[in-house]
PDB file of N, CA and C in Angstrom:
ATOM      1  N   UNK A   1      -7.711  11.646  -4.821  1.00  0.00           N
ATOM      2  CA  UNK A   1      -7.450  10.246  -5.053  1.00  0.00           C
ATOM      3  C   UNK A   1      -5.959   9.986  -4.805  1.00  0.00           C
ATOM      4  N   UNK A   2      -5.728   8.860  -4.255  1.00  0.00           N
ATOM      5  CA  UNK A   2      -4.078   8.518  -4.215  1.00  0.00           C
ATOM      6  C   UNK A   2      -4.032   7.360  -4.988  1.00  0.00           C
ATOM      7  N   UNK A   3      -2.238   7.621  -5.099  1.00  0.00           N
ATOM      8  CA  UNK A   3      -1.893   5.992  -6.339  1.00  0.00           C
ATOM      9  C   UNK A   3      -0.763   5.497  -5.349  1.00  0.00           C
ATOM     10  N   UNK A   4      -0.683   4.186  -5.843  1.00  0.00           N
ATOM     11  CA  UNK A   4       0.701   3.357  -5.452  1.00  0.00           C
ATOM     12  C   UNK A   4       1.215   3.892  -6.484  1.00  0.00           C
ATOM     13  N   UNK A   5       2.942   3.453  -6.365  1.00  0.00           N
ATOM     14  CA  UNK A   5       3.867   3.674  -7.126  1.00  0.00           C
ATOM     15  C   UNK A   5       4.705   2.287  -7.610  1.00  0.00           C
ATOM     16  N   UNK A   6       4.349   1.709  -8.576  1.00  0.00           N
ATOM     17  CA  UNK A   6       4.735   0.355  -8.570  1.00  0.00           C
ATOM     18  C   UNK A   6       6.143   0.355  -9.253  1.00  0.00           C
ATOM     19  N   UNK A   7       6.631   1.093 -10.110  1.00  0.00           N
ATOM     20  CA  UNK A   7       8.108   1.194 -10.232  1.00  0.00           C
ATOM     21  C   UNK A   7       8.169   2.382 -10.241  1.00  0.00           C
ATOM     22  N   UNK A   8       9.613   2.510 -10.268  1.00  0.00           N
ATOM     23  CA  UNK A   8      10.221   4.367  -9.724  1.00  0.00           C
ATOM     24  C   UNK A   8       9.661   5.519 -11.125  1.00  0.00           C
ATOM     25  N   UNK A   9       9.781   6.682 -10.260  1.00  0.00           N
ATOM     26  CA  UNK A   9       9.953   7.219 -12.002  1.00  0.00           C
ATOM     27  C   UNK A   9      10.382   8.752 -10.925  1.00  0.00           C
ATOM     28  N   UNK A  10      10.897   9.927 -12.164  1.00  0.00           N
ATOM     29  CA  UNK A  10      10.881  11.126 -11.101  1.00  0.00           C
ATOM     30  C   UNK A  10      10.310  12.302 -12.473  1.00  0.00           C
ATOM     31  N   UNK A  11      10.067  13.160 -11.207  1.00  0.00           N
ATOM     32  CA  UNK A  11       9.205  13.991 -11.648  1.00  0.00           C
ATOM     33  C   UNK A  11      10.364  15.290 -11.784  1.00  0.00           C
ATOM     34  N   UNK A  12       9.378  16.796 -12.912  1.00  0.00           N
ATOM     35  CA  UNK A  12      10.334  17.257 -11.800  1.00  0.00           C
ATOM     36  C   UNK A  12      11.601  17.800 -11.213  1.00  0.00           C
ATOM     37  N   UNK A  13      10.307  17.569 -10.026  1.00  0.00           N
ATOM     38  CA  UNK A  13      11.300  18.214  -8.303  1.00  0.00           C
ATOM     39  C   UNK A  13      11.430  16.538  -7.411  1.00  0.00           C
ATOM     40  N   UNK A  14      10.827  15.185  -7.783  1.00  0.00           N
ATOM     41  CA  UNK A  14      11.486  14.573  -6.975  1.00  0.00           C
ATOM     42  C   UNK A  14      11.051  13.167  -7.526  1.00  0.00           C
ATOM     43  N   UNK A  15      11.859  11.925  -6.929  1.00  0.00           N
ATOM     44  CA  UNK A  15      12.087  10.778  -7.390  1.00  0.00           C
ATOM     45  C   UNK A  15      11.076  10.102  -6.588  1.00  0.00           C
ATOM     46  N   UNK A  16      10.166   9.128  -7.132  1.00  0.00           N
ATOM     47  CA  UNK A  16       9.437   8.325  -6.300  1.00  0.00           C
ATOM     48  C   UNK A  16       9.720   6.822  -6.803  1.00  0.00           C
ATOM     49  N   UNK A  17       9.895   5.920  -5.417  1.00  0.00           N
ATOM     50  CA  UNK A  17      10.015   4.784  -5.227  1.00  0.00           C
ATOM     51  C   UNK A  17       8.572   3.820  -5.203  1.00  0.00           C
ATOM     52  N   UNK A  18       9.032   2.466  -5.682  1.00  0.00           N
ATOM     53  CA  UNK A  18       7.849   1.540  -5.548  1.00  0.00           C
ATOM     54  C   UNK A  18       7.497   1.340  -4.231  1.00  0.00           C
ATOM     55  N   UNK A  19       6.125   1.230  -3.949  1.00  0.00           N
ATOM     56  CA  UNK A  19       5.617   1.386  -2.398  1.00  0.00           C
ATOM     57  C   UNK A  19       5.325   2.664  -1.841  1.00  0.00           C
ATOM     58  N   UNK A  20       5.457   3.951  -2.353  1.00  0.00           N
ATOM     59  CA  UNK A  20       4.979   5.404  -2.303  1.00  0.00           C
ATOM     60  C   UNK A  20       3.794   5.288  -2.263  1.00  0.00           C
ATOM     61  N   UNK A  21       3.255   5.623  -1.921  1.00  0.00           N
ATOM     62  CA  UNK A  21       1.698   6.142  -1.455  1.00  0.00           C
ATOM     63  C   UNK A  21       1.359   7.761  -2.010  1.00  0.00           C
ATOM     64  N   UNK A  22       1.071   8.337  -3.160  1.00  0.00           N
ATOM     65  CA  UNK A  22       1.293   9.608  -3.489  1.00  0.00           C
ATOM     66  C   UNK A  22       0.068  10.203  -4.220  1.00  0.00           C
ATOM     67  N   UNK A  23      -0.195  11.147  -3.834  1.00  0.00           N
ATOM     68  CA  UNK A  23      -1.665  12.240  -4.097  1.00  0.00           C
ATOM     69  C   UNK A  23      -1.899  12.480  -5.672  1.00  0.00           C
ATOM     70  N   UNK A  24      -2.899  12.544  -5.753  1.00  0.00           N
ATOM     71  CA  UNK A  24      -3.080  12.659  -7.422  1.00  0.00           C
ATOM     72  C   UNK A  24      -2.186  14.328  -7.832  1.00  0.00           C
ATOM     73  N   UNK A  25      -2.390  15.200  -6.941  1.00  0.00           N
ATOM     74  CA  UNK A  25      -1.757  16.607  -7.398  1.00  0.00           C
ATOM     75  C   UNK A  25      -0.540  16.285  -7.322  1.00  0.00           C
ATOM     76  N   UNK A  26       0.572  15.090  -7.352  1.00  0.00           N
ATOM     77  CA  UNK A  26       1.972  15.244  -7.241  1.00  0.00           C
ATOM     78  C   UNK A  26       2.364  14.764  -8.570  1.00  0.00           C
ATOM     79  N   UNK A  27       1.498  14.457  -9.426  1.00  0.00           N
ATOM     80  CA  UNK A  27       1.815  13.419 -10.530  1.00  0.00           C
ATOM     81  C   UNK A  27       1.217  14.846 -11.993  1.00  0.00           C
ATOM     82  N   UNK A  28       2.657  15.357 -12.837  1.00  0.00           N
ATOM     83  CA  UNK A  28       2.037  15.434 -13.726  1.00  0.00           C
ATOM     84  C   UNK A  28       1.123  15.498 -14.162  1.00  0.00           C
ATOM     85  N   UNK A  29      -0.108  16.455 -14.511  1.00  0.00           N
ATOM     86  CA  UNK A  29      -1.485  16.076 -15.587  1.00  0.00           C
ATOM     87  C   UNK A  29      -1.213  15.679 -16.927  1.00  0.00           C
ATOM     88  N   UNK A  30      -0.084  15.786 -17.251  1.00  0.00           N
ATOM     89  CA  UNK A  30       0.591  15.417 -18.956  1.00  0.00           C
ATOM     90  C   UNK A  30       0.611  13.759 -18.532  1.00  0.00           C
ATOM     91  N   UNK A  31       1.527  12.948 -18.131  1.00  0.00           N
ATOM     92  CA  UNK A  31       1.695  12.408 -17.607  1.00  0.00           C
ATOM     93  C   UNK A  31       1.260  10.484 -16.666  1.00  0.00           C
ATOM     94  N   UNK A  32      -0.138  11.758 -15.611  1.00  0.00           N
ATOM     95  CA  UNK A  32      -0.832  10.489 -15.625  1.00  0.00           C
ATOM     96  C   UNK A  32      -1.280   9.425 -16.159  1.00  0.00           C
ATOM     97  N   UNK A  33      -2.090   9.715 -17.353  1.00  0.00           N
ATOM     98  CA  UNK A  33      -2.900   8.409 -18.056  1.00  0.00           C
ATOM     99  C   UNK A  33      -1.759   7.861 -18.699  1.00  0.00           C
ATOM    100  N   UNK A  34      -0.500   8.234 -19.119  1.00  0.00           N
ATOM    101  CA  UNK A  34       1.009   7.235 -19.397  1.00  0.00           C
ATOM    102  C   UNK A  34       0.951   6.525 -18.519  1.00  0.00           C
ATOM    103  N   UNK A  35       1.251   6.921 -17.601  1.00  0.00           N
ATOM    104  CA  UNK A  35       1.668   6.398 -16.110  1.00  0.00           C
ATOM    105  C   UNK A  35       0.813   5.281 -15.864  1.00  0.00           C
ATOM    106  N   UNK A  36      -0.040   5.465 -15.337  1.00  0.00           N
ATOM    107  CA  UNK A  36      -1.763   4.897 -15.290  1.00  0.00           C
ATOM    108  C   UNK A  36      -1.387   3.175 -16.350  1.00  0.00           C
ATOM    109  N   UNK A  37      -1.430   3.957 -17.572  1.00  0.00           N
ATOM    110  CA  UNK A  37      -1.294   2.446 -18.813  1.00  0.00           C
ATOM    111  C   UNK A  37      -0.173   1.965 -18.776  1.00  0.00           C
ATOM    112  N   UNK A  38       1.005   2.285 -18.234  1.00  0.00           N
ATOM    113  CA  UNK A  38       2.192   1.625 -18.318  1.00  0.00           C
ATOM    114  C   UNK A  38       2.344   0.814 -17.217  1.00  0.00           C
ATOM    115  N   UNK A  39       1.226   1.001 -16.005  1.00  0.00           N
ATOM    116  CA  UNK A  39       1.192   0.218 -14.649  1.00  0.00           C
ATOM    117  C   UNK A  39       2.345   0.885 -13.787  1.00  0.00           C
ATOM    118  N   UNK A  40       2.718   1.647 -13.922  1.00  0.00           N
ATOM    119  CA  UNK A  40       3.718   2.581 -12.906  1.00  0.00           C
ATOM    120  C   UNK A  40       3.292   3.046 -12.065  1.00  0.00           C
ATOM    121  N   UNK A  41       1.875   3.596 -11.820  1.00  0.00           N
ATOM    122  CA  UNK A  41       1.035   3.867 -10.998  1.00  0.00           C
ATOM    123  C   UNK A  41      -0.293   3.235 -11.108  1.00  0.00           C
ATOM    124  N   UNK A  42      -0.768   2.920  -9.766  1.00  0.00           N
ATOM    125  CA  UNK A  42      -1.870   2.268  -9.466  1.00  0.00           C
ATOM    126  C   UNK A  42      -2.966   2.924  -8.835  1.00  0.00           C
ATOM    127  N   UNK A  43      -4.356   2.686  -8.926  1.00  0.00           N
ATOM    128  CA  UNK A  43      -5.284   3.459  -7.927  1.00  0.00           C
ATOM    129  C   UNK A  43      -4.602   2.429  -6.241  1.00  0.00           C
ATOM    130  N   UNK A  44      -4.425   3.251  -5.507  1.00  0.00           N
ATOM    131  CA  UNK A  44      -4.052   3.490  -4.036  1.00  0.00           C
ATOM    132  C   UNK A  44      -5.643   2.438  -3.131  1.00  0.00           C
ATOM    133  N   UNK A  45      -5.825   1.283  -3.027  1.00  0.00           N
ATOM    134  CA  UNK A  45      -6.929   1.193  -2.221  1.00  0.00           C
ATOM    135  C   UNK A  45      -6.557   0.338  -0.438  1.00  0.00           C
ATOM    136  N   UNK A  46      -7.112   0.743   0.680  1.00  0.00           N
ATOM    137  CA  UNK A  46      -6.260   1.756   1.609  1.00  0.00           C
ATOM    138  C   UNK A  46      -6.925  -0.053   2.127  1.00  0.00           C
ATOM    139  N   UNK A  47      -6.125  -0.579   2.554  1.00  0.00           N
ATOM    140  CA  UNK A  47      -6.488  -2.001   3.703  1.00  0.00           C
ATOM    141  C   UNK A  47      -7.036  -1.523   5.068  1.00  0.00           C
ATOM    142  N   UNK A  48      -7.866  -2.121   5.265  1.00  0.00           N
ATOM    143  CA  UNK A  48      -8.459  -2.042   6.877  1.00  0.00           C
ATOM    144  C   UNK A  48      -7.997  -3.316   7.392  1.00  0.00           C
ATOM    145  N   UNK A  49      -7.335  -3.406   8.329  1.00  0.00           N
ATOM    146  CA  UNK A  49      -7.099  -4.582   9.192  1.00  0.00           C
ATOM    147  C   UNK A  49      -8.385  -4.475  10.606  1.00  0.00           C
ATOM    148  N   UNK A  50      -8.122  -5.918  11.044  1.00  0.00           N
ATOM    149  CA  UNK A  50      -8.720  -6.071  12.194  1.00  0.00           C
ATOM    150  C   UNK A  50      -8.252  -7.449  13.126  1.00  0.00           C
ATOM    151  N   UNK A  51      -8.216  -7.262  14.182  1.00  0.00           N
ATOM    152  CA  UNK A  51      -7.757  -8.395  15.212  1.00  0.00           C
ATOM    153  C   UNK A  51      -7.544  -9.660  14.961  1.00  0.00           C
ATOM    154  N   UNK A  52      -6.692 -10.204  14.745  1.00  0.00           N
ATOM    155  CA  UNK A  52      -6.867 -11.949  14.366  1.00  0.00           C
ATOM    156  C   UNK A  52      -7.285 -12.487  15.499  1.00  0.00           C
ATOM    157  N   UNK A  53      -8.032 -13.115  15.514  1.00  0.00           N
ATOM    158  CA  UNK A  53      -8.822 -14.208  16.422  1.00  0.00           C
ATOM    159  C   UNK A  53      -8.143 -15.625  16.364  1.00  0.00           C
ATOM    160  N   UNK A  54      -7.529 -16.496  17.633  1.00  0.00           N
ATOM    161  CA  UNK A  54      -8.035 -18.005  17.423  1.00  0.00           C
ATOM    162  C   UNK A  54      -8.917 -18.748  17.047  1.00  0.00           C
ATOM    163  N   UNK A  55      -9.223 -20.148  17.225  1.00  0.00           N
ATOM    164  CA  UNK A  55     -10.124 -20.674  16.684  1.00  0.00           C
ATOM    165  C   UNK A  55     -10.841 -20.939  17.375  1.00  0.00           C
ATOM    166  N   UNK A  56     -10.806 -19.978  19.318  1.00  0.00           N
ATOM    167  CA  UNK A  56     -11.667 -20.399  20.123  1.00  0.00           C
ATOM    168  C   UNK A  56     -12.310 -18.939  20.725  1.00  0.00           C
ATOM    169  N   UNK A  57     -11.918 -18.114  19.639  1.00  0.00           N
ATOM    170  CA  UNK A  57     -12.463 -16.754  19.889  1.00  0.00           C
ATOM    171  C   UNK A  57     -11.473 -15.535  20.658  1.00  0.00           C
ATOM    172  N   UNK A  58     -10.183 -16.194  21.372  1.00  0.00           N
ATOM    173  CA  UNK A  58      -9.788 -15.160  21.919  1.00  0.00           C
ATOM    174  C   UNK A  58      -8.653 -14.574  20.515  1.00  0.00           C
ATOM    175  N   UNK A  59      -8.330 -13.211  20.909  1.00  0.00           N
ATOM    176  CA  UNK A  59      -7.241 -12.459  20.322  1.00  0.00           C
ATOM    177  C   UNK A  59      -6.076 -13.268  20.324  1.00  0.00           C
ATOM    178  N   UNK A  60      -5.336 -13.097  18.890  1.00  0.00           N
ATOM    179  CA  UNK A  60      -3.915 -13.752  18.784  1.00  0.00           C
ATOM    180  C   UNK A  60      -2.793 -12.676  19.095  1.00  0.00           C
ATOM    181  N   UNK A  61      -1.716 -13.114  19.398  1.00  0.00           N
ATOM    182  CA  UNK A  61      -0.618 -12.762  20.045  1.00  0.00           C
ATOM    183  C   UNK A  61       0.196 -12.132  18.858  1.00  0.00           C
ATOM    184  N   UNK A  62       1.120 -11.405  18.692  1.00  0.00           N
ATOM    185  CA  UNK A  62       2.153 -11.104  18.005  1.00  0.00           C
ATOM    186  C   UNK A  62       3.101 -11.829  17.983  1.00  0.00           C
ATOM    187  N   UNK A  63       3.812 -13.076  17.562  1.00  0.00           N
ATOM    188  CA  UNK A  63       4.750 -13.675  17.727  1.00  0.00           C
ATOM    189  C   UNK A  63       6.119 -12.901  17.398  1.00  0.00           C
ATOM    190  N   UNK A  64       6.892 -12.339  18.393  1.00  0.00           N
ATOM    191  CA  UNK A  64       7.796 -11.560  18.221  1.00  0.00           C
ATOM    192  C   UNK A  64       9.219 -12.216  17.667  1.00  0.00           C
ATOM    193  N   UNK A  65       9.600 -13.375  16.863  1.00  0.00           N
ATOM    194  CA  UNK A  65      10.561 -13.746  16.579  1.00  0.00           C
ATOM    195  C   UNK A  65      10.302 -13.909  15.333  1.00  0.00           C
ATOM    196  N   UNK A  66       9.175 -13.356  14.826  1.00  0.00           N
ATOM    197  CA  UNK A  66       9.036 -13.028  13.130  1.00  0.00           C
ATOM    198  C   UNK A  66       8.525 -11.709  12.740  1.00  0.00           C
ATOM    199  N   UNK A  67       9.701 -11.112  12.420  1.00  0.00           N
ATOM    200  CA  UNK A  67       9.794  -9.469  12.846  1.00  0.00           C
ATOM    201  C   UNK A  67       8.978  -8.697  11.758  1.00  0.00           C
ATOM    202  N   UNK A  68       9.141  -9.705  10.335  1.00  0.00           N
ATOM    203  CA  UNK A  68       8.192  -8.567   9.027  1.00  0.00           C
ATOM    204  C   UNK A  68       7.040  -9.313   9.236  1.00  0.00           C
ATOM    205  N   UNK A  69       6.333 -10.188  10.335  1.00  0.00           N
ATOM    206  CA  UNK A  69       4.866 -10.155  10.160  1.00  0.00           C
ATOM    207  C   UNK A  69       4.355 -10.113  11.484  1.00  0.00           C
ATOM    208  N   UNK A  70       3.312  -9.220  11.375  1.00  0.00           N
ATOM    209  CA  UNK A  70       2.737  -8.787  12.594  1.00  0.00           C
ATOM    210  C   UNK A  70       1.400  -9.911  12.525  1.00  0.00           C
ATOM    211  N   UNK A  71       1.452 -11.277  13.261  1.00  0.00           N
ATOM    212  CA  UNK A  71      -0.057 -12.152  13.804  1.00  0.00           C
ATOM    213  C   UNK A  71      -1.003 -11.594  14.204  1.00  0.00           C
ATOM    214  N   UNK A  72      -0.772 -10.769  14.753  1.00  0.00           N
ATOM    215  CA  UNK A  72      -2.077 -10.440  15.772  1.00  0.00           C
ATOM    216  C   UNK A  72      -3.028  -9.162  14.816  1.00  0.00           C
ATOM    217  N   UNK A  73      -2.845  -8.682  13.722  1.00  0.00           N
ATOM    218  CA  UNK A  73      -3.675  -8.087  12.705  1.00  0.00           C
ATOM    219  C   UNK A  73      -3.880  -9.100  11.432  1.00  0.00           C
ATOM    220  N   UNK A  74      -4.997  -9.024  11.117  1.00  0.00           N
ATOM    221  CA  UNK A  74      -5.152  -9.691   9.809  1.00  0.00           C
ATOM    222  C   UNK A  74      -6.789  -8.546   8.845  1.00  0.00           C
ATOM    223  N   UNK A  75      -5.924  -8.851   7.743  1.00  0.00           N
ATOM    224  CA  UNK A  75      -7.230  -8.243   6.789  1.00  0.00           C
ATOM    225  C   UNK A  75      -8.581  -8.073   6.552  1.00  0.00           C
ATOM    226  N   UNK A  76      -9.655  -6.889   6.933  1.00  0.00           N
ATOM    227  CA  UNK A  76     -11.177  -7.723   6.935  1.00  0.00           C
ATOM    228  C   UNK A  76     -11.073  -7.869   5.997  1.00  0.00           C
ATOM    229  N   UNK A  77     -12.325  -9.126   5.805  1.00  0.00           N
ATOM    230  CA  UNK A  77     -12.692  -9.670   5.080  1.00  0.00           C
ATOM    231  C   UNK A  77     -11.661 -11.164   4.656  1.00  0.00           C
ATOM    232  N   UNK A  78     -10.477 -11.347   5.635  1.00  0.00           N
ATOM    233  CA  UNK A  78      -9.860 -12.575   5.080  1.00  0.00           C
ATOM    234  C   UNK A  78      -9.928 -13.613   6.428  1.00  0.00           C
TER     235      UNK A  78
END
């Protein structure tokens, strides 16, 4: 199973940041269920993207002058 890391904490042999993506064997067994209830770590659930479409069916473009969002992927199911 993997968790997000929603605020920092360190372990340990090393420091993890919010936005970590990290394996259940890296986390303490003492530890976890703290972690877990304090919201420091999250269950990890993994996004599938897929093609954004227009509204006339073809594929959308990447508009390259808006650099932290990529158009041309969007979320299934949104």
């Amino acid at each position: 199973m993997k968790y997000e890391v929603v605020n920092g904490f360190d372990t340990k042999d090393k420091r993890y940041e919010a936005g970590d993506v990290i394996e259940e064997s890296v986390i303490p067994s003492k530890s976890k269920k703290w972690l877990l209830e304090q919201g420091i770590v999250v269950k990890y659930v993994e996004k599938k993207l897929k093609r954004a479409r227009n509204k006339d069916g073809s594929f959308k473009k990447d508009d390259k002058t808006t650099q932290d969002i990529n158009e041309a992927w969007v979320e299934e199911g949104k």
